[in-house]
Each structure stands twice: as structure tokens, then as C-alpha cells.
Protein backbone atom coordinates (compact mmCIF):
# COMPACT_ATOMS: atom_id res chain seq x y z
CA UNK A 1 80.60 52.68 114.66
CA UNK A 2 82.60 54.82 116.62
CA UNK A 3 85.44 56.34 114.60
CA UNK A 4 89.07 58.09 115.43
CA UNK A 5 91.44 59.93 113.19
CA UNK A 6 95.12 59.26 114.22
CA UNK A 7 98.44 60.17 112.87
CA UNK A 8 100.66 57.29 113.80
CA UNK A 9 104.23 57.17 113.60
CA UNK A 10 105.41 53.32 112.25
CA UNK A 11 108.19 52.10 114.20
CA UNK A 12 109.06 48.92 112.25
CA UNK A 13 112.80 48.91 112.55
CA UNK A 14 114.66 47.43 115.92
CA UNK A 15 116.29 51.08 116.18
CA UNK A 16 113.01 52.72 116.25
CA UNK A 17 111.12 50.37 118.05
CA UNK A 18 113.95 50.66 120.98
CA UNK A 19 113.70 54.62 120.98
CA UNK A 20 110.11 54.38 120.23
CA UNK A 21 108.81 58.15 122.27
CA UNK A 22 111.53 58.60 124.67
CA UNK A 23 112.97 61.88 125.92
CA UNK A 24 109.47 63.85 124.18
CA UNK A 25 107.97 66.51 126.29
CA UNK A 26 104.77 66.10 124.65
CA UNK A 27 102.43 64.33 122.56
CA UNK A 28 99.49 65.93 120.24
CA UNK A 29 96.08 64.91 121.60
CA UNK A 30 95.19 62.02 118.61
CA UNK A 31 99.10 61.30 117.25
CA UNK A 32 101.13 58.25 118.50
CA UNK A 33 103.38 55.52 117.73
CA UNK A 34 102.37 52.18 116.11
CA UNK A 35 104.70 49.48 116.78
CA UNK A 36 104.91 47.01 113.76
CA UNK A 37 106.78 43.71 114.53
CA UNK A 38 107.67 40.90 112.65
CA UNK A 39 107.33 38.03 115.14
CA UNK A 40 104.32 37.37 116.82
CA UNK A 41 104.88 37.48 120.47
CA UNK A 42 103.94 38.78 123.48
CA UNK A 43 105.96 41.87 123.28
CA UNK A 44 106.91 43.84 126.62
CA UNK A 45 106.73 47.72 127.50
CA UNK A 46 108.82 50.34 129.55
CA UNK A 47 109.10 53.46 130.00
CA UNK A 48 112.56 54.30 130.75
CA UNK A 49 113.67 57.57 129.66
CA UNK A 50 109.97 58.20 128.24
CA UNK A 51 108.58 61.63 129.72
CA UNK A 52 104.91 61.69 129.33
CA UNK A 53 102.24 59.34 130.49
CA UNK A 54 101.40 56.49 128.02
CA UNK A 55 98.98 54.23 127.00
CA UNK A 56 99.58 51.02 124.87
CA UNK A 57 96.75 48.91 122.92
CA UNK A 58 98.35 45.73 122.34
CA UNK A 59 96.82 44.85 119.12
CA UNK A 60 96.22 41.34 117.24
CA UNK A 61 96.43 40.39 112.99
CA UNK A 62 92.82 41.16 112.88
CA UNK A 63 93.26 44.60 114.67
CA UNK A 64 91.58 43.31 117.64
CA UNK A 65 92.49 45.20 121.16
CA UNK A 66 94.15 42.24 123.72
CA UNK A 67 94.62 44.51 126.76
CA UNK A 68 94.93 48.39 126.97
CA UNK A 69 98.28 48.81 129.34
CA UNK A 70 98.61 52.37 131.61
CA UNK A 71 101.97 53.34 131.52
CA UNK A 72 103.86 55.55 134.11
CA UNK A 73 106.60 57.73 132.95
CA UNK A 74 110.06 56.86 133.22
CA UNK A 75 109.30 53.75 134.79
CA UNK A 76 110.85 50.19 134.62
CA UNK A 77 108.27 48.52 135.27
CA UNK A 78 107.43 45.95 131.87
CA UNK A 79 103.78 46.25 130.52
CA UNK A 80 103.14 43.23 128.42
CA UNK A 81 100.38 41.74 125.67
CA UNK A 82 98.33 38.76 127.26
CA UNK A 83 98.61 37.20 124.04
CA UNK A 84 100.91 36.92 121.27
CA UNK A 85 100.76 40.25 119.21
CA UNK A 86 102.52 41.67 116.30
CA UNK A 87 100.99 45.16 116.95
CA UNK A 88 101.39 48.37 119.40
CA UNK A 89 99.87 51.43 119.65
CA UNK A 90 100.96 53.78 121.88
CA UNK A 91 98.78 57.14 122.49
CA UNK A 92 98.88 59.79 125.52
CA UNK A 93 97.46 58.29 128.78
CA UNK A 94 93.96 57.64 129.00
CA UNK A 95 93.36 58.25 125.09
CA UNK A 96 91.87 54.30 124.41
CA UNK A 97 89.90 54.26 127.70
CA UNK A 98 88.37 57.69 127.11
CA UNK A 99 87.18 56.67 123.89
CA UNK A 100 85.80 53.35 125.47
CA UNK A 101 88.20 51.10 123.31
CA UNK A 102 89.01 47.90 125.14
CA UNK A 103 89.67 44.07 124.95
CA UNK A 104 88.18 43.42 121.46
CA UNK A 105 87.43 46.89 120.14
CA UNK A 106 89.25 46.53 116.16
CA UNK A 107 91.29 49.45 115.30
CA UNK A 108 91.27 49.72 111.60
CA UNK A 109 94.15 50.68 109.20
CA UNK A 110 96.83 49.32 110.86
CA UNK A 111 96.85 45.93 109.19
CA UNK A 112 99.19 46.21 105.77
């Protein structure tokens, strides 16, 4: 079992999930953002007015990985889960594919 300490921030409001990391200038190497929802969808991505290179895990109930999504700084383009998710992690570019987490690598604690 491969394990990773992280310090998430828990954006579970619509105010926070909107800002979510925009207009940072950096990002500690194992800290991020965990995006808690309350529908179960398959929530979209952008980085508009988000400065550094991102990564999303688009994560199911069971803290399964769906799809690992590079993003590009302040881009427009949308980055979305292939399946209906309730759960986002975003972490500095590269950080889930460096650590060989994929489709269906579980990512523990996040689950309440």
C-alpha cells in the first residue's frame, strides 16, 4: 500500500468551490484543495484566473479515482469527471501521476 500525507483545504460551500485556488502564486508540494459537493454529477473544471499548473482527481463515494485531469493555467478550457462524482481533489501538476495514482487508485480520508 502506497501511502500520501496531504493537507487538503475543504471547499464545500458554492463561494469556495467558485474561488477554489485562483489568483495563488504557489502551492506546497503535498497541500491542495478537496472539492466536497452535494450532488452527484459530473462536475466541470477551469482554470480561469488560477496561476499555477493543476491537477484534478475526480473522485467517486468509495474514494475511487475516475480520471486524473491536467490542467493549464488560466485556461478556459472545462476539464470534466467521466462519471458522476461528488468529489475533487486538486494538487500541483503532475502530483497524482507521479505517485502512479490513476483510474481506480482509492484515496482514503476523504469520505465523511
Amino acid at each position: 500500500i502506497h501511502q500520501e500525507i496531504i493537507k487538503a483545504e475543504v471547499a464545500s460551500t458554492p463561494a469556495s468551490q467558485q474561488m477554489g485556488l485562483m489568483y495563488r502564486k504557489e502551492l506546497p508540494e503535498n497541500q491542495g484543495m478537496l472539492f466536497v459537493f452535494n450532488d452527484k454529477l459530473s462536475h466541470c473544471f477551469w482554470m480561469k484566473n488560477t496561476l499555477i499548473p493543476l491537477s484534478a482527481a475526480f473522485i467517486d463515494d468509495a474514494g475511487a479515482v475516475v480520471n486524473v485531469a491536467d490542467m493549464t493555467p488560466q485556461s478556459t478550457q472545462t476539464h470534466c469527471a467521466e462519471k458522476p462524482v461528488r468529489y475533487v481533489l486538486e494538487m500541483n501538476a503532475g502530483w497524482f501521476a507521479k505517485r502512479g495514482f490513476g483510474t481506480g487508485t482509492r484515496i482514503g480520508g476523504l469520505v465523511r
